[in-house]
PDB file of N, CA and C in Angstrom:
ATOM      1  N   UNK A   1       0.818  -1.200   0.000  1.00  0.00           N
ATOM      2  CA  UNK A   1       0.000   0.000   0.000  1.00  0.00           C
ATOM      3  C   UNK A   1       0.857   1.258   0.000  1.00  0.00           C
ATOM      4  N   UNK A   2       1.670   1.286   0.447  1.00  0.00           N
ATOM      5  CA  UNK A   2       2.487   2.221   0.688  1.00  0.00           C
ATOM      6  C   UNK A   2       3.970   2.219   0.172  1.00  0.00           C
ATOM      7  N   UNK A   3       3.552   1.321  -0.875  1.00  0.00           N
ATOM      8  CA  UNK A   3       5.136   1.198  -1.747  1.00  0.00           C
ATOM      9  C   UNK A   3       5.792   2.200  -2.460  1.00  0.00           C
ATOM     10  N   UNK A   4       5.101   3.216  -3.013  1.00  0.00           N
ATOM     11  CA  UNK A   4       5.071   4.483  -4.165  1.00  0.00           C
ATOM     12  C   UNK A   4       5.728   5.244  -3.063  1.00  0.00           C
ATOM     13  N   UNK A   5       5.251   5.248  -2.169  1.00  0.00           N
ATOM     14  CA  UNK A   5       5.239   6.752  -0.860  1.00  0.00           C
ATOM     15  C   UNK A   5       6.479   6.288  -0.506  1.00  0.00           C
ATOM     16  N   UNK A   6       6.681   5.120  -0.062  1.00  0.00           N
ATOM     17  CA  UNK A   6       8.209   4.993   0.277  1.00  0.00           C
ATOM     18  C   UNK A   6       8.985   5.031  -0.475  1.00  0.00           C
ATOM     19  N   UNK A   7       8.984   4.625  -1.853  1.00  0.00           N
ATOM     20  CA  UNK A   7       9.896   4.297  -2.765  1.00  0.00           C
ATOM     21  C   UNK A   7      10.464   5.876  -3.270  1.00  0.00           C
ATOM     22  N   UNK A   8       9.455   6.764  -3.388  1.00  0.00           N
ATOM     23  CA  UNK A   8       9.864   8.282  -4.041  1.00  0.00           C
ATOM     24  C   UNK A   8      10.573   9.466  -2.632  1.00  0.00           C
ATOM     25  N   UNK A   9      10.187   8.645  -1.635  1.00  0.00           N
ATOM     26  CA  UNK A   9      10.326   9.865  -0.645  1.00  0.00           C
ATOM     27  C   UNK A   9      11.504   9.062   0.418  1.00  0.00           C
ATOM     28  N   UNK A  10      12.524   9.225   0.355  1.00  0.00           N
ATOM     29  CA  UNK A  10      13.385   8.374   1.440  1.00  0.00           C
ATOM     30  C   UNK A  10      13.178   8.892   2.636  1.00  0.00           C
ATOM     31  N   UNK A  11      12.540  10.176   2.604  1.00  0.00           N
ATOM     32  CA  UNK A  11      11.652  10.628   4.117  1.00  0.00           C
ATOM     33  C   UNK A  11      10.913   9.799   4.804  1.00  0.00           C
ATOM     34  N   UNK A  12       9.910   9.340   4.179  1.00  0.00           N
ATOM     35  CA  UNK A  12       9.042   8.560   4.196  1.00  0.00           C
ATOM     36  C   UNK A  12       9.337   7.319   4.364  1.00  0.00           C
ATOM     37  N   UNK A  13      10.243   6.691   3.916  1.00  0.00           N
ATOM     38  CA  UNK A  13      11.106   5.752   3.815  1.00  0.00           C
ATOM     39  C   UNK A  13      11.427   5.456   5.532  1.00  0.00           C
ATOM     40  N   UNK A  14      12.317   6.522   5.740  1.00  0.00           N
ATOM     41  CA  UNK A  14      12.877   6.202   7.040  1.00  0.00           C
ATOM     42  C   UNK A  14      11.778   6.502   8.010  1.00  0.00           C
ATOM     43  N   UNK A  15      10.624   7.027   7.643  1.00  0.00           N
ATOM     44  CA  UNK A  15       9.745   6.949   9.018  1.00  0.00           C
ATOM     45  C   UNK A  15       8.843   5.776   9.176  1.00  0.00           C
ATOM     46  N   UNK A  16       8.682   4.580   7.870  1.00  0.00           N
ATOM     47  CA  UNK A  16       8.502   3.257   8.346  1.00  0.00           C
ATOM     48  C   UNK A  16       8.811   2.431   8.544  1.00  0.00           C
ATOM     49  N   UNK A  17      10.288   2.277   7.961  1.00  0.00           N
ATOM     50  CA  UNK A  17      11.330   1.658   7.783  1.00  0.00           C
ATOM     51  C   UNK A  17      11.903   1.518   9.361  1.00  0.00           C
ATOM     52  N   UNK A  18      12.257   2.743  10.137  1.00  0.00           N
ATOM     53  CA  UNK A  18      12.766   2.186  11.543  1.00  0.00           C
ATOM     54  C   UNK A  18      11.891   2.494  12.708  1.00  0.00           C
ATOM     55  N   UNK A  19      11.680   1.991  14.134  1.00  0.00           N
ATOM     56  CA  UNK A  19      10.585   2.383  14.914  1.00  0.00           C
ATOM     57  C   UNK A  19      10.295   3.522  15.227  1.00  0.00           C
ATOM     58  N   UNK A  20       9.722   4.453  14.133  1.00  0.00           N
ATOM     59  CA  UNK A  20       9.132   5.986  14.587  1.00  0.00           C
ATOM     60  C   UNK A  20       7.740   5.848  14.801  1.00  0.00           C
ATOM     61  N   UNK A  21       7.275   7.089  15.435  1.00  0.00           N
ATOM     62  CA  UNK A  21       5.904   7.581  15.385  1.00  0.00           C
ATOM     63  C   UNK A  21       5.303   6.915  14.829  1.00  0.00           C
ATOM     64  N   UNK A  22       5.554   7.384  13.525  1.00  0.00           N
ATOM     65  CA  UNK A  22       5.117   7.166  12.268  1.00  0.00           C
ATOM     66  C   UNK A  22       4.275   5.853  11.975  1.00  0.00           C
ATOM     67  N   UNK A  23       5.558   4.796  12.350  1.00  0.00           N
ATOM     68  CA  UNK A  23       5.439   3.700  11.955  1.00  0.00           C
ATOM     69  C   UNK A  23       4.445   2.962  12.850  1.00  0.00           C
ATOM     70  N   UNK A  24       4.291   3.167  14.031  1.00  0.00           N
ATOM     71  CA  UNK A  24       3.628   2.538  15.345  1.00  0.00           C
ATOM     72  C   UNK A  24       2.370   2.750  14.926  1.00  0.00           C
ATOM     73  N   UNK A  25       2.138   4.340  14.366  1.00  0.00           N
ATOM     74  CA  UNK A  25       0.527   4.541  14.551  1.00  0.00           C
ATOM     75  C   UNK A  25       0.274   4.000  13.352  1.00  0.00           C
ATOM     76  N   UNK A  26       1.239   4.554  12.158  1.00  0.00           N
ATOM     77  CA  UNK A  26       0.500   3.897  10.699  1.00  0.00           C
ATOM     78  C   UNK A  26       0.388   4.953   9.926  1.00  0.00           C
ATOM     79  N   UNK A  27       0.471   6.231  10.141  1.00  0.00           N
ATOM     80  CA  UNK A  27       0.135   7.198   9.431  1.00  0.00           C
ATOM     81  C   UNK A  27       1.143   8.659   9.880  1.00  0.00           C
ATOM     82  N   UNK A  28       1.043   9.244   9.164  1.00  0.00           N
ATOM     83  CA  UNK A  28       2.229  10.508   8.915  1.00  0.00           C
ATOM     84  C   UNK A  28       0.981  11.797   8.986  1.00  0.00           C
ATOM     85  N   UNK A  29       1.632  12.380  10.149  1.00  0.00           N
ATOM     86  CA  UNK A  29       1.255  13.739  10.244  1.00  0.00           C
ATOM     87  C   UNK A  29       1.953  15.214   9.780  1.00  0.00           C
ATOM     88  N   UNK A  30       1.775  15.846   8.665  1.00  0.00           N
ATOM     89  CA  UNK A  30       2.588  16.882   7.967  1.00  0.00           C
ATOM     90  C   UNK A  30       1.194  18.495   8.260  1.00  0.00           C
ATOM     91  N   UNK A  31       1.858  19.321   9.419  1.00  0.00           N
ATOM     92  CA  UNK A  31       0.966  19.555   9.745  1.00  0.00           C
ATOM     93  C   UNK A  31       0.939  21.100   9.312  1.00  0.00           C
ATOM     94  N   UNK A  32       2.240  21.120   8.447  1.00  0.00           N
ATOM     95  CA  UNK A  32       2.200  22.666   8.168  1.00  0.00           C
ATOM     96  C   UNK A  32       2.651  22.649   6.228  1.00  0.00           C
ATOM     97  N   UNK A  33       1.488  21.968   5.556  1.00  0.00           N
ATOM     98  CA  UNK A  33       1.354  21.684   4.527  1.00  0.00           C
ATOM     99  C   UNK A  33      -0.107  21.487   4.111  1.00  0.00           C
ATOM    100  N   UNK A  34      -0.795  22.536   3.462  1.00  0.00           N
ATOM    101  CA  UNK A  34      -1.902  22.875   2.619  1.00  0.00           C
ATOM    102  C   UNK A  34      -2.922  21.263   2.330  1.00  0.00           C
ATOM    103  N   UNK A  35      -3.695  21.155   2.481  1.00  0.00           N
ATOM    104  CA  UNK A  35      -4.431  19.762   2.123  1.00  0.00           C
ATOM    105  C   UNK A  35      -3.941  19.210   0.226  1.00  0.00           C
ATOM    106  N   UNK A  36      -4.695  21.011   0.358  1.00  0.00           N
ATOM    107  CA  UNK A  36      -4.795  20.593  -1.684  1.00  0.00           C
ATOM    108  C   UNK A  36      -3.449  20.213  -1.623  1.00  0.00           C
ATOM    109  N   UNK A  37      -2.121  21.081  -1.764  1.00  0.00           N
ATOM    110  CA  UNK A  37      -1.041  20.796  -1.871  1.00  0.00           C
ATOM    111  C   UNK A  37      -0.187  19.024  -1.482  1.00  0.00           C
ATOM    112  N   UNK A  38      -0.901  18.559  -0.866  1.00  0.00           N
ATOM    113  CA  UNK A  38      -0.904  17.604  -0.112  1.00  0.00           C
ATOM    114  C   UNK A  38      -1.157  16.750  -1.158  1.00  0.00           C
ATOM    115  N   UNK A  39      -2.396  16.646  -1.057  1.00  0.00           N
ATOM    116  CA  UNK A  39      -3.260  15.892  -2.314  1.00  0.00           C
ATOM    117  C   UNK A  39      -2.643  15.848  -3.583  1.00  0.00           C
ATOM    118  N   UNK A  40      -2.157  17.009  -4.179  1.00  0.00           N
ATOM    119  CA  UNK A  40      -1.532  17.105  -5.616  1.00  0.00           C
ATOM    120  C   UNK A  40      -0.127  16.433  -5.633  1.00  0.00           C
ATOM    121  N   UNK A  41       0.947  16.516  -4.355  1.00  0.00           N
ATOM    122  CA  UNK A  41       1.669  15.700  -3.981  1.00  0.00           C
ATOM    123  C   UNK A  41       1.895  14.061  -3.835  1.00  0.00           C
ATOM    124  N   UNK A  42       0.672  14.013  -3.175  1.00  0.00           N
ATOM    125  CA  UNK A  42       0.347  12.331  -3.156  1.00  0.00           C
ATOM    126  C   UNK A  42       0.126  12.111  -4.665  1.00  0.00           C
ATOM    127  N   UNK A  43      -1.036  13.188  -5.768  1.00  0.00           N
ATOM    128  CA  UNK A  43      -1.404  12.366  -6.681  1.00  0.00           C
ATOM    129  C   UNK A  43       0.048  11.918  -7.870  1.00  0.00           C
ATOM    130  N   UNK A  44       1.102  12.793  -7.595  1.00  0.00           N
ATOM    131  CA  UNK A  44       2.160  12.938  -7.520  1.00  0.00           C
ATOM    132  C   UNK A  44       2.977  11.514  -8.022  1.00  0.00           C
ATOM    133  N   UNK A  45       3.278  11.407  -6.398  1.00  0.00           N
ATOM    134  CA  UNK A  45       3.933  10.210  -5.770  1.00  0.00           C
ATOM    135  C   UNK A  45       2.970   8.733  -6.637  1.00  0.00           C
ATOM    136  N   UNK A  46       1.663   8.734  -6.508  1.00  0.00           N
ATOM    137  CA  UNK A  46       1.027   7.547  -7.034  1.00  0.00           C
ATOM    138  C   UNK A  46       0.874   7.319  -8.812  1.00  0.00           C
ATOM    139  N   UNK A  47       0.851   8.637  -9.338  1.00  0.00           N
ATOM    140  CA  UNK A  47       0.484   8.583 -10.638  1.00  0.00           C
ATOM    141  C   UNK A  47       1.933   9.244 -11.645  1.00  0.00           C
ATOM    142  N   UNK A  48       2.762  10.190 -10.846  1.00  0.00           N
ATOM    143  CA  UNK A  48       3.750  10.632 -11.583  1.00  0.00           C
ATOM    144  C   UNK A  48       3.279  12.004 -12.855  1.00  0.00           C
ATOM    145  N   UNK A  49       1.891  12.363 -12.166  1.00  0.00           N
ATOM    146  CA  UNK A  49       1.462  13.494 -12.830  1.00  0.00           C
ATOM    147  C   UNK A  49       0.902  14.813 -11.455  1.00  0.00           C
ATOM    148  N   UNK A  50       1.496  15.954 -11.736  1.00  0.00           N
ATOM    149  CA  UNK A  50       0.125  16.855 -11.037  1.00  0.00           C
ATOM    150  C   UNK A  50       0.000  18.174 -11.935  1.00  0.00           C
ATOM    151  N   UNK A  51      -1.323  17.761 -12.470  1.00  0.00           N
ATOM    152  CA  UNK A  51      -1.694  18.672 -13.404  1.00  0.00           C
ATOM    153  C   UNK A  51      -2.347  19.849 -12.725  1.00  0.00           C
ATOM    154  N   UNK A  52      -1.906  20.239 -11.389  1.00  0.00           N
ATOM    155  CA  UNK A  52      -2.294  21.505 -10.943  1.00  0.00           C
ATOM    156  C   UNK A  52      -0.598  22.233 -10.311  1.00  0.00           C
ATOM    157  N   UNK A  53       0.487  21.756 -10.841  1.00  0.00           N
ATOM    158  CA  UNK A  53       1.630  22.000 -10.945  1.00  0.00           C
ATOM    159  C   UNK A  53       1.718  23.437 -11.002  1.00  0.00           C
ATOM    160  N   UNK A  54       1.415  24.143 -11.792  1.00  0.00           N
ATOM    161  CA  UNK A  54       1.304  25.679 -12.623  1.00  0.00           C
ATOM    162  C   UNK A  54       0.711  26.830 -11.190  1.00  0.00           C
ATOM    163  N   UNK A  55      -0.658  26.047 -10.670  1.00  0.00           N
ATOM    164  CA  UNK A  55      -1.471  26.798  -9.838  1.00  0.00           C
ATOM    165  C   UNK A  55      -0.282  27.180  -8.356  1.00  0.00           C
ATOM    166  N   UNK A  56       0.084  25.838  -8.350  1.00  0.00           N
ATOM    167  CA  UNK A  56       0.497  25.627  -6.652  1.00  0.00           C
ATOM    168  C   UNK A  56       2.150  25.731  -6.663  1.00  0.00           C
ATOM    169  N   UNK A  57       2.913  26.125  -7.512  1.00  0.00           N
ATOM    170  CA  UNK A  57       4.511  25.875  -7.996  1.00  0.00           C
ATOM    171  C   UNK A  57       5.410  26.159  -6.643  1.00  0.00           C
ATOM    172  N   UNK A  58       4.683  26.741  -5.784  1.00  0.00           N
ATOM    173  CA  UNK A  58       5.743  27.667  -4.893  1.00  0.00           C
ATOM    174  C   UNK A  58       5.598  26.891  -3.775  1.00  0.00           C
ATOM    175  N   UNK A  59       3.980  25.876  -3.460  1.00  0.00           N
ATOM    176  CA  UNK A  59       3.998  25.483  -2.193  1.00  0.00           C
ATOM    177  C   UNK A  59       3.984  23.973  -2.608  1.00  0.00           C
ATOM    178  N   UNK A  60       4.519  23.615  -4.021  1.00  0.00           N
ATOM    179  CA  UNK A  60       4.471  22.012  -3.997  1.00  0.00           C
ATOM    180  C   UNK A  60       6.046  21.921  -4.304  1.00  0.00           C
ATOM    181  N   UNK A  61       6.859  23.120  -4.688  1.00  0.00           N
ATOM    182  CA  UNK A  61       8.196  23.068  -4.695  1.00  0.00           C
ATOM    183  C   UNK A  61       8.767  22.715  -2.574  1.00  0.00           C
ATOM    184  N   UNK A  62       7.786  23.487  -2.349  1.00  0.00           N
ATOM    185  CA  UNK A  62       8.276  23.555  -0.572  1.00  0.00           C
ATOM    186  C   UNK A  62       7.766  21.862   0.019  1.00  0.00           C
ATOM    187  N   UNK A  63       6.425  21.870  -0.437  1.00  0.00           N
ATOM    188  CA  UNK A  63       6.266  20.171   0.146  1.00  0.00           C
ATOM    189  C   UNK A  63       7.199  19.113  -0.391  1.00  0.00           C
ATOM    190  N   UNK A  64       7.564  19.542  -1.688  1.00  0.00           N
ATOM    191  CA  UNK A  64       8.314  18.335  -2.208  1.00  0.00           C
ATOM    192  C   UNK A  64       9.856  18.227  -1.859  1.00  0.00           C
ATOM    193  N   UNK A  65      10.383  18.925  -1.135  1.00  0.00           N
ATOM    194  CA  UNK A  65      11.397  19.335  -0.917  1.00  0.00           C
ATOM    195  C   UNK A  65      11.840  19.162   0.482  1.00  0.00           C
ATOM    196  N   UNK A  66      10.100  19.094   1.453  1.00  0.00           N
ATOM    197  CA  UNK A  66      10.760  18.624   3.044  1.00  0.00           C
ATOM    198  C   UNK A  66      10.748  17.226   3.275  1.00  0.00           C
ATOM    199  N   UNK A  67      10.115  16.263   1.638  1.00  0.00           N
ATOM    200  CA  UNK A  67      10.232  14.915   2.081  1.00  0.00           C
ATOM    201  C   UNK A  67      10.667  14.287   1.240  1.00  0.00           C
ATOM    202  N   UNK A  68      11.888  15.535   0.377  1.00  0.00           N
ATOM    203  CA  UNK A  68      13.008  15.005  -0.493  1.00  0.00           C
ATOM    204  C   UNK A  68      12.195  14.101  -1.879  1.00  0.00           C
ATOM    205  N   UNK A  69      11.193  14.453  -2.423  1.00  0.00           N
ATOM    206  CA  UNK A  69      10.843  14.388  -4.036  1.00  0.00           C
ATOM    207  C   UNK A  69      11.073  14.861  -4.757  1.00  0.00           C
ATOM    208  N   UNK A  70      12.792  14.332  -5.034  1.00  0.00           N
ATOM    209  CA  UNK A  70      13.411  15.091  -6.062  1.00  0.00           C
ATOM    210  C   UNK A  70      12.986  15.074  -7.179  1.00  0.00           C
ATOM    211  N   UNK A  71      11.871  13.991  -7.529  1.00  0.00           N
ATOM    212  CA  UNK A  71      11.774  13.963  -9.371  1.00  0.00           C
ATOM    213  C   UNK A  71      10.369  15.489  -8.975  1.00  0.00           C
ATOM    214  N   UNK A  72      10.075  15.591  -8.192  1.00  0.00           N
ATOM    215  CA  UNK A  72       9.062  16.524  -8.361  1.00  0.00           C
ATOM    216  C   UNK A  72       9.283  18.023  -7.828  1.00  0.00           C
ATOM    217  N   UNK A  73      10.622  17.741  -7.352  1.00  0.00           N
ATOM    218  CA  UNK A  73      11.272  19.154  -6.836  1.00  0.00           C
ATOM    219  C   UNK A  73      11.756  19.771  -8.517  1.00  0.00           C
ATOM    220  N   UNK A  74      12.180  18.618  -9.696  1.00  0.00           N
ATOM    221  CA  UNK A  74      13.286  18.801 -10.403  1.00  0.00           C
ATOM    222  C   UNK A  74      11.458  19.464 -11.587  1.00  0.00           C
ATOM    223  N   UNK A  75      10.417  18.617 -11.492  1.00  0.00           N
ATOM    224  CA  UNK A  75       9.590  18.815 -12.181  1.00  0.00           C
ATOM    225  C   UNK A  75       8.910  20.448 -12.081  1.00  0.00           C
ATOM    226  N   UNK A  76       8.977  20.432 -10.412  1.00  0.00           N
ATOM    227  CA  UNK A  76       8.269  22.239 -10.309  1.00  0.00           C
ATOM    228  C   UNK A  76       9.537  22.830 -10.579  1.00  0.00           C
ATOM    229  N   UNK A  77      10.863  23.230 -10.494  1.00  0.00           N
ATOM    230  CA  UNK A  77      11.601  24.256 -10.669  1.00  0.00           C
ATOM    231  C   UNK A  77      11.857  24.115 -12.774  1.00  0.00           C
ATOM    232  N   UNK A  78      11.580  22.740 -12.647  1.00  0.00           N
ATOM    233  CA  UNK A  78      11.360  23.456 -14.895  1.00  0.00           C
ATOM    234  C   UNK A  78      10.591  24.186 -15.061  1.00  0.00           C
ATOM    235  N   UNK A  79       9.321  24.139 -14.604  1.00  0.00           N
ATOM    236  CA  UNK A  79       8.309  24.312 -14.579  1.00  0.00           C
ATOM    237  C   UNK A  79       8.362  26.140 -14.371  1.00  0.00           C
ATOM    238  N   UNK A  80       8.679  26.207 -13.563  1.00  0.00           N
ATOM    239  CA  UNK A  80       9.248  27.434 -13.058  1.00  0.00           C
ATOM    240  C   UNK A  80       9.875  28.330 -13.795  1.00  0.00           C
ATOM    241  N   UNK A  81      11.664  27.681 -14.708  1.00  0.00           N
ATOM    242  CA  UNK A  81      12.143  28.014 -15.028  1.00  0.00           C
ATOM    243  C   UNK A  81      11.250  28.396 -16.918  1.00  0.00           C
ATOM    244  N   UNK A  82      10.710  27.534 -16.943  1.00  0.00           N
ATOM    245  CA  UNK A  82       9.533  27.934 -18.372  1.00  0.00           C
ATOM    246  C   UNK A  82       8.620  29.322 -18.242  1.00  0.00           C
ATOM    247  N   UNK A  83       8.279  28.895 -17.256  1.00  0.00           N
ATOM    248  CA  UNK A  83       7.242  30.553 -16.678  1.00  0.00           C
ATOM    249  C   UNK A  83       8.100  31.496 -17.132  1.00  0.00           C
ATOM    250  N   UNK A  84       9.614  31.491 -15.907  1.00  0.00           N
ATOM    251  CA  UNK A  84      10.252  33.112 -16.110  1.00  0.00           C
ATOM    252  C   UNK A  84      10.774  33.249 -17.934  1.00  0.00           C
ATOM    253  N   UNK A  85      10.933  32.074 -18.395  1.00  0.00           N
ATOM    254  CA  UNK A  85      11.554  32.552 -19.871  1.00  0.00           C
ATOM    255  C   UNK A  85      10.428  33.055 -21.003  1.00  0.00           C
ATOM    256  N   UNK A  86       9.440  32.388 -20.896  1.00  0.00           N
ATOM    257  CA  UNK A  86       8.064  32.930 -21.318  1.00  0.00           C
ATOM    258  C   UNK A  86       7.786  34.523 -20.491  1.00  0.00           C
ATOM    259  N   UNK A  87       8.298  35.012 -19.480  1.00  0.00           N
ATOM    260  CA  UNK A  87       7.839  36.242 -19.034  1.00  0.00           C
ATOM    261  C   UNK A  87       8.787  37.339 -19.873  1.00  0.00           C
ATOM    262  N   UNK A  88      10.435  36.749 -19.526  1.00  0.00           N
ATOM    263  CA  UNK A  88      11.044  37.382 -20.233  1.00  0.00           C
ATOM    264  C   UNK A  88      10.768  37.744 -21.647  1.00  0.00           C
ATOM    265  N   UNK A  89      10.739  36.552 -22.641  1.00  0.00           N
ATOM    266  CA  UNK A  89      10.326  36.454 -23.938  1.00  0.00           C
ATOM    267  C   UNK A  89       9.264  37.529 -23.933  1.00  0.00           C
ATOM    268  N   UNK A  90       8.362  38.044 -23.960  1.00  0.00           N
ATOM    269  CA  UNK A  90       7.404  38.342 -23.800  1.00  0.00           C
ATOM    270  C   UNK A  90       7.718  39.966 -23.535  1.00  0.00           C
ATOM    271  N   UNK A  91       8.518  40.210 -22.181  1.00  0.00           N
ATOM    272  CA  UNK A  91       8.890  41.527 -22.264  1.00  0.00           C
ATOM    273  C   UNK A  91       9.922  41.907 -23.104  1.00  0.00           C
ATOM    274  N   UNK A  92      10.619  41.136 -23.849  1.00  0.00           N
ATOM    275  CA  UNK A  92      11.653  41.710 -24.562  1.00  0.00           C
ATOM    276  C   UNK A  92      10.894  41.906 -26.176  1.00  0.00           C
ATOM    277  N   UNK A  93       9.723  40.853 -26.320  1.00  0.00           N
ATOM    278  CA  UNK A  93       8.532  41.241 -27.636  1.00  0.00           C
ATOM    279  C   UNK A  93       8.222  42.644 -27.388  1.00  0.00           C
ATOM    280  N   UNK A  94       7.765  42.924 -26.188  1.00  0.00           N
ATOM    281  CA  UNK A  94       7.191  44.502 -25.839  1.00  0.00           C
ATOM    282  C   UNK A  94       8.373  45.261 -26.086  1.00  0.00           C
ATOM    283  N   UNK A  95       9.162  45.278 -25.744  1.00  0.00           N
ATOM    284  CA  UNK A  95      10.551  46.091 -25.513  1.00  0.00           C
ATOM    285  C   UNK A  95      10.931  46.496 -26.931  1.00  0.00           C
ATOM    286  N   UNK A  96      11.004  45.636 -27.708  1.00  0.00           N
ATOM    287  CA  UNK A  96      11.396  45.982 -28.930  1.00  0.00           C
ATOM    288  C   UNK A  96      10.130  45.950 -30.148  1.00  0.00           C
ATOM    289  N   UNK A  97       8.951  46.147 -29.715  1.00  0.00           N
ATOM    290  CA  UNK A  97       8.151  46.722 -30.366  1.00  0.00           C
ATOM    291  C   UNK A  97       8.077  48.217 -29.714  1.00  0.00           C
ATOM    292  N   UNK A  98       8.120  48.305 -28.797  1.00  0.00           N
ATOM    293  CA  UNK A  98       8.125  50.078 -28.214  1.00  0.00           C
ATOM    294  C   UNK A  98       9.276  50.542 -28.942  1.00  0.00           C
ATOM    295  N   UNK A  99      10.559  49.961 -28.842  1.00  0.00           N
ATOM    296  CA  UNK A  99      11.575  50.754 -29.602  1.00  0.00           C
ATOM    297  C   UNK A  99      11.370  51.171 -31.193  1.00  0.00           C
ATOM    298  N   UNK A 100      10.641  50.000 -31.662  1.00  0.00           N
ATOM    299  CA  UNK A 100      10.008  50.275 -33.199  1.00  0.00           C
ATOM    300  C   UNK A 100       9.244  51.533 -33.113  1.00  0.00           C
ATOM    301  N   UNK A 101       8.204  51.275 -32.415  1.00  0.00           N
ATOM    302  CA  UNK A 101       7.224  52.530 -32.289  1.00  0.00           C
ATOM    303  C   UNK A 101       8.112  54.046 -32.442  1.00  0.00           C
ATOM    304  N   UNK A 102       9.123  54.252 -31.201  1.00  0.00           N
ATOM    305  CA  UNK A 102       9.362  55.618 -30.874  1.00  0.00           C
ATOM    306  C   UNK A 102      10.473  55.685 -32.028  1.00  0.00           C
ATOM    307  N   UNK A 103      11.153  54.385 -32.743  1.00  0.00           N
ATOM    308  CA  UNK A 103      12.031  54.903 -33.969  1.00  0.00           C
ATOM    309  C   UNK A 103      10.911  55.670 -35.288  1.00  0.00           C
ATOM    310  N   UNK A 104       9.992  54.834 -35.488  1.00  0.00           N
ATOM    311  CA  UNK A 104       8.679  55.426 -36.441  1.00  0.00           C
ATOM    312  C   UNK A 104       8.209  56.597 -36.231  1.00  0.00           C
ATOM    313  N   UNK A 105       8.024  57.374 -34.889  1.00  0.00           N
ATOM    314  CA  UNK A 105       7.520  58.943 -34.612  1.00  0.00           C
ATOM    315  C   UNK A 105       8.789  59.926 -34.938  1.00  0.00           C
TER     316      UNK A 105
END
């Protein structure tokens, strides 16, 4: 049941793996982490997709990162890094259409 969760998160790993909390009760308490965020994480870990990636980038980079999901730490900071080059791109389209403009007056 819990093969995915351990296998992606060596966090996770070591909290069933040796006698923690964790392991006694059965379940993992993460108590300063967003539900949704949570959820998009797990769907994450089980499916290897979260198609709400875009919405949540800043607080699924932070969840994925305190229980070491690197393929999904490595997935939000592309993700990331696409945004700012599309922003740039975009202001440098403006930039040098304004310069057109004020060369034309």
């Amino acid at each position: 049941m819990f093969f995915h969760l351990l296998a992606r998160s060596p966090v996770f790993n070591a909290m069933f793996e040796h006698e923690m909390e964790e392991k006694k009760l059965g379940r993992v308490e993460i108590l300063d982490v967003d539900h949704e965020v949570m959820e998009e994480m797990l769907r994450f870990i089980y499916t290897g997709e979260a198609p709400n990636l875009d919405k949540m980038a800043d607080d699924l980079l932070a969840a994925a990162d305190k229980v070491c999901i690197s393929v999904l730490v490595i997935d939000v900071l592309v993700s990331l890094s696409i945004t700012i080059l599309v922003v740039c791109a975009r202001n440098t389209e403006i930039t040098s259409t304004v310069l057109k403009m004020t060369r034309l007056m």
